[in-house]
N, C-alpha and C. Protein backbone atom coordinates (compact mmCIF):
# COMPACT_ATOMS: atom_id res chain seq x y z
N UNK A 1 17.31 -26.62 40.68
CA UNK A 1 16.95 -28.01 40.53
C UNK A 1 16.30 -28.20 39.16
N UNK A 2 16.96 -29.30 38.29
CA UNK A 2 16.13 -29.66 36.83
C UNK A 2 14.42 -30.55 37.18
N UNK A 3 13.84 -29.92 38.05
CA UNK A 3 12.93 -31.52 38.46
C UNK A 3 12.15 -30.81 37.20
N UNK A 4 11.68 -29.28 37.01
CA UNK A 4 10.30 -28.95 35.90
C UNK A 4 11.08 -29.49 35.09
N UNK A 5 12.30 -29.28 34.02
CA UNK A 5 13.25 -29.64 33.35
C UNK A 5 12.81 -31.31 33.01
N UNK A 6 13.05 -31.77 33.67
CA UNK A 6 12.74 -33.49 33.60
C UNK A 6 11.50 -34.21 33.60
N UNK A 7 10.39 -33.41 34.19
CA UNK A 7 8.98 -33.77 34.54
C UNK A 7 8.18 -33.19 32.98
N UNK A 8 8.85 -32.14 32.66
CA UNK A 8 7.72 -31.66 31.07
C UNK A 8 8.79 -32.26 30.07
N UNK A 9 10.13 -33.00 30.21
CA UNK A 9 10.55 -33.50 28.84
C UNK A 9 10.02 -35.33 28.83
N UNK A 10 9.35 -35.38 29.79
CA UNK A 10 8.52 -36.57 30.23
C UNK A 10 6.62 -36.73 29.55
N UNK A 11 6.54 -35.25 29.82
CA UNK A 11 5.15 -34.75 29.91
C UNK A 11 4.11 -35.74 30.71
N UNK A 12 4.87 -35.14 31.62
CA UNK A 12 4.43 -35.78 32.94
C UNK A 12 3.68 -34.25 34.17
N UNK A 13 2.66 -34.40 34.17
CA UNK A 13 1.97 -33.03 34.74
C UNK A 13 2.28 -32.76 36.35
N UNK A 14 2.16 -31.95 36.93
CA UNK A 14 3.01 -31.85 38.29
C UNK A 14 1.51 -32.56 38.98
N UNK A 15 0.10 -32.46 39.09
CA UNK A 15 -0.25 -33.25 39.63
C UNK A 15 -0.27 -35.04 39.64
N UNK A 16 0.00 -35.39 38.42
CA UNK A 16 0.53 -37.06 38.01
C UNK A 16 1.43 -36.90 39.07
N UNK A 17 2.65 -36.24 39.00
CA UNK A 17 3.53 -36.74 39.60
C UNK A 17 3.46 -36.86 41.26
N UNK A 18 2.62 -35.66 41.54
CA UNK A 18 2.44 -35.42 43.05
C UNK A 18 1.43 -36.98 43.52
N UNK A 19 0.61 -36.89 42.33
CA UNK A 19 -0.38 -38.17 42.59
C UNK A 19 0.69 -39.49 42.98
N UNK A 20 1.47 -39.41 41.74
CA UNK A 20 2.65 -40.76 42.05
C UNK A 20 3.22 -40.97 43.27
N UNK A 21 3.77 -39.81 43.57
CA UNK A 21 4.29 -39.90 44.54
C UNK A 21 4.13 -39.53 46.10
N UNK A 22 2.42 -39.47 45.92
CA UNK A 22 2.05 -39.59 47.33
C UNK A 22 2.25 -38.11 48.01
N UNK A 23 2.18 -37.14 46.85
CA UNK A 23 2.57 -35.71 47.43
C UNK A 23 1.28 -34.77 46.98
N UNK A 24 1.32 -33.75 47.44
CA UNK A 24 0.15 -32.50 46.73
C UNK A 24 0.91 -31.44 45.89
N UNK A 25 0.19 -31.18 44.85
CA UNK A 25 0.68 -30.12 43.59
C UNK A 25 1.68 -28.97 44.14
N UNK A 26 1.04 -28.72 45.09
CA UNK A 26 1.35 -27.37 45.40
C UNK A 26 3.02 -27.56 46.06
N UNK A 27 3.36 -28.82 46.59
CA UNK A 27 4.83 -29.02 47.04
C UNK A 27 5.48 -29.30 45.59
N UNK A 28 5.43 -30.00 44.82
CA UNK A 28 5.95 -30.24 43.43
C UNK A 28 6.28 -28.49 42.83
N UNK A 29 4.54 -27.75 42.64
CA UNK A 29 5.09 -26.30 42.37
C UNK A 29 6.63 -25.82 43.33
N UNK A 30 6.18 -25.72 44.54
CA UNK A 30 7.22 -25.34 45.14
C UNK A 30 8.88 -26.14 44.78
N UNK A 31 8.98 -26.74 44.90
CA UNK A 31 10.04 -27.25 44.53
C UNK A 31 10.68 -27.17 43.24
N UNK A 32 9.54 -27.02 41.83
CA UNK A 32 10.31 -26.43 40.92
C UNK A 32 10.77 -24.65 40.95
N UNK A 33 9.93 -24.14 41.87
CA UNK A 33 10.27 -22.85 42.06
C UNK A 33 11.40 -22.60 42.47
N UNK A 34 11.76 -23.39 43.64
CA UNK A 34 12.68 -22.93 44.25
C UNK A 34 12.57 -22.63 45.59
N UNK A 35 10.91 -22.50 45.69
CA UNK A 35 10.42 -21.68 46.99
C UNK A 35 10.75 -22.66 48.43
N UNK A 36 10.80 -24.06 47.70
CA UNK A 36 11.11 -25.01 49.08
C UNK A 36 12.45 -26.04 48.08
N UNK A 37 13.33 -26.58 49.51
CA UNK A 37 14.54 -27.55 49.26
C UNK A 37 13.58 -28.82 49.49
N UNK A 38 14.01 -29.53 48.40
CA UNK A 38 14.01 -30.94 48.80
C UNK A 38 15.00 -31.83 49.74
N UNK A 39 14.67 -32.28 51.53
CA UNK A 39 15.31 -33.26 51.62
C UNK A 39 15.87 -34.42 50.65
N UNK A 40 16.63 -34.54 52.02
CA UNK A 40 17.33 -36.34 51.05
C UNK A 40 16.61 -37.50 50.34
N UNK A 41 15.22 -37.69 51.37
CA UNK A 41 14.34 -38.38 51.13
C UNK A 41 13.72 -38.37 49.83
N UNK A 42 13.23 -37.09 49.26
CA UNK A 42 12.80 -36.62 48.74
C UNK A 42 12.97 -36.93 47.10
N UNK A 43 14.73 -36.32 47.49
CA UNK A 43 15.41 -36.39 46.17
C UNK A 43 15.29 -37.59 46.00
N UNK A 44 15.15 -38.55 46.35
CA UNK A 44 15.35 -40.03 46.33
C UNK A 44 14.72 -40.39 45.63
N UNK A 45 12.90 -39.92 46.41
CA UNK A 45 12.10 -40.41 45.57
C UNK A 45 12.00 -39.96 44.22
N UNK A 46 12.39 -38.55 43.57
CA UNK A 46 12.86 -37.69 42.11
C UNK A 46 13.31 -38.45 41.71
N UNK A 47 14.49 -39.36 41.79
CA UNK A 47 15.48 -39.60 40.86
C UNK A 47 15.41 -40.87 41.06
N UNK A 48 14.37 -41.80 41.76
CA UNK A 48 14.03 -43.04 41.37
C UNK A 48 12.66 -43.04 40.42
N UNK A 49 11.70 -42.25 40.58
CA UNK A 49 10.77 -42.22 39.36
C UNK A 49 11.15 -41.87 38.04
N UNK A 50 11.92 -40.65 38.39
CA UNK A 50 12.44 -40.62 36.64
C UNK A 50 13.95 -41.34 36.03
N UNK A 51 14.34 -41.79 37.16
CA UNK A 51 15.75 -43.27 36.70
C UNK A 51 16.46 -42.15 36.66
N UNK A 52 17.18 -41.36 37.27
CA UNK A 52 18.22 -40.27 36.98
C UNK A 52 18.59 -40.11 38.29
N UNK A 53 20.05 -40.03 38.10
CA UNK A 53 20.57 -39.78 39.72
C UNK A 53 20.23 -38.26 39.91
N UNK A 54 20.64 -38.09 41.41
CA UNK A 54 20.05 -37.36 42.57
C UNK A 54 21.52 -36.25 41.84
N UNK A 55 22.42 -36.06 41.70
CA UNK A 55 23.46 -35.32 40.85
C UNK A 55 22.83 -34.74 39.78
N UNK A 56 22.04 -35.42 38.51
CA UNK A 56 21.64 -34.54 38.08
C UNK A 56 20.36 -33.70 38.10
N UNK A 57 19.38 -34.11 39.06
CA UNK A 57 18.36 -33.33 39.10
C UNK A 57 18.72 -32.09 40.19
N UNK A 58 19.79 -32.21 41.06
CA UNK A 58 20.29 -30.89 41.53
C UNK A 58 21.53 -30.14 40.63
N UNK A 59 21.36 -30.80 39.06
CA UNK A 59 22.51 -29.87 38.21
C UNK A 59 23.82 -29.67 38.46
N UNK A 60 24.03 -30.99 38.84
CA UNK A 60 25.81 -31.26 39.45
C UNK A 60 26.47 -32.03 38.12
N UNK A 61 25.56 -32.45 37.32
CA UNK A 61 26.07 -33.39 36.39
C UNK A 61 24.90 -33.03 34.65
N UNK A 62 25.73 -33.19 33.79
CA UNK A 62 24.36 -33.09 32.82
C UNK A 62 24.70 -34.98 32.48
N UNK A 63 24.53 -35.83 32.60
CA UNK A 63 24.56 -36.91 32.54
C UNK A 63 23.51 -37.70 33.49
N UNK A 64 22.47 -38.13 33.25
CA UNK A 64 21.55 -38.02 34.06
C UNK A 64 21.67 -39.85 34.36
N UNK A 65 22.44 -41.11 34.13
CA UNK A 65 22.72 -42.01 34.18
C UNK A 65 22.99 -42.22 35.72
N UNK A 66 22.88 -43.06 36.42
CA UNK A 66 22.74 -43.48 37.75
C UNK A 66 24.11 -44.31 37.60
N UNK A 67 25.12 -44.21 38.96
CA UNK A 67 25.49 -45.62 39.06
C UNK A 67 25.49 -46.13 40.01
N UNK A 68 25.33 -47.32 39.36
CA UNK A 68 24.99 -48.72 40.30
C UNK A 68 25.92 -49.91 40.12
């Protein structure tokens, strides 16, 4: 998953983001690790804070453009 990838070319700190999004550091760590999957839900909320579809923060696409 690009989420560290997208969150430090932001410089956006994993607690900001956990703060944003109503989560704790330690799931954000995990998730850039690898150590835990993000549900659907999840991804949702990823790739609506940083405007990038749910394709490329699981590295299906390097085009990070949404469509709508």
């Amino acid at each position: 998953m690009r989420l560290k990838e997208i969150r430090k070319a932001r410089g956006i700190s994993q607690l900001k983001l956990a703060m944003d999004l109503n989560m704790n550091q330690n799931s954000i760590s995990r998730y850039e690790t690898g150590e835990r999957e993000a549900d659907y839900k999840t991804l949702i909320l990823f790739a609506n804070y940083f405007d990038v579809s749910i394709d490329y923060i699981l590295e299906r696409t390097d085009k990070p453009e949404m469509n709508r």
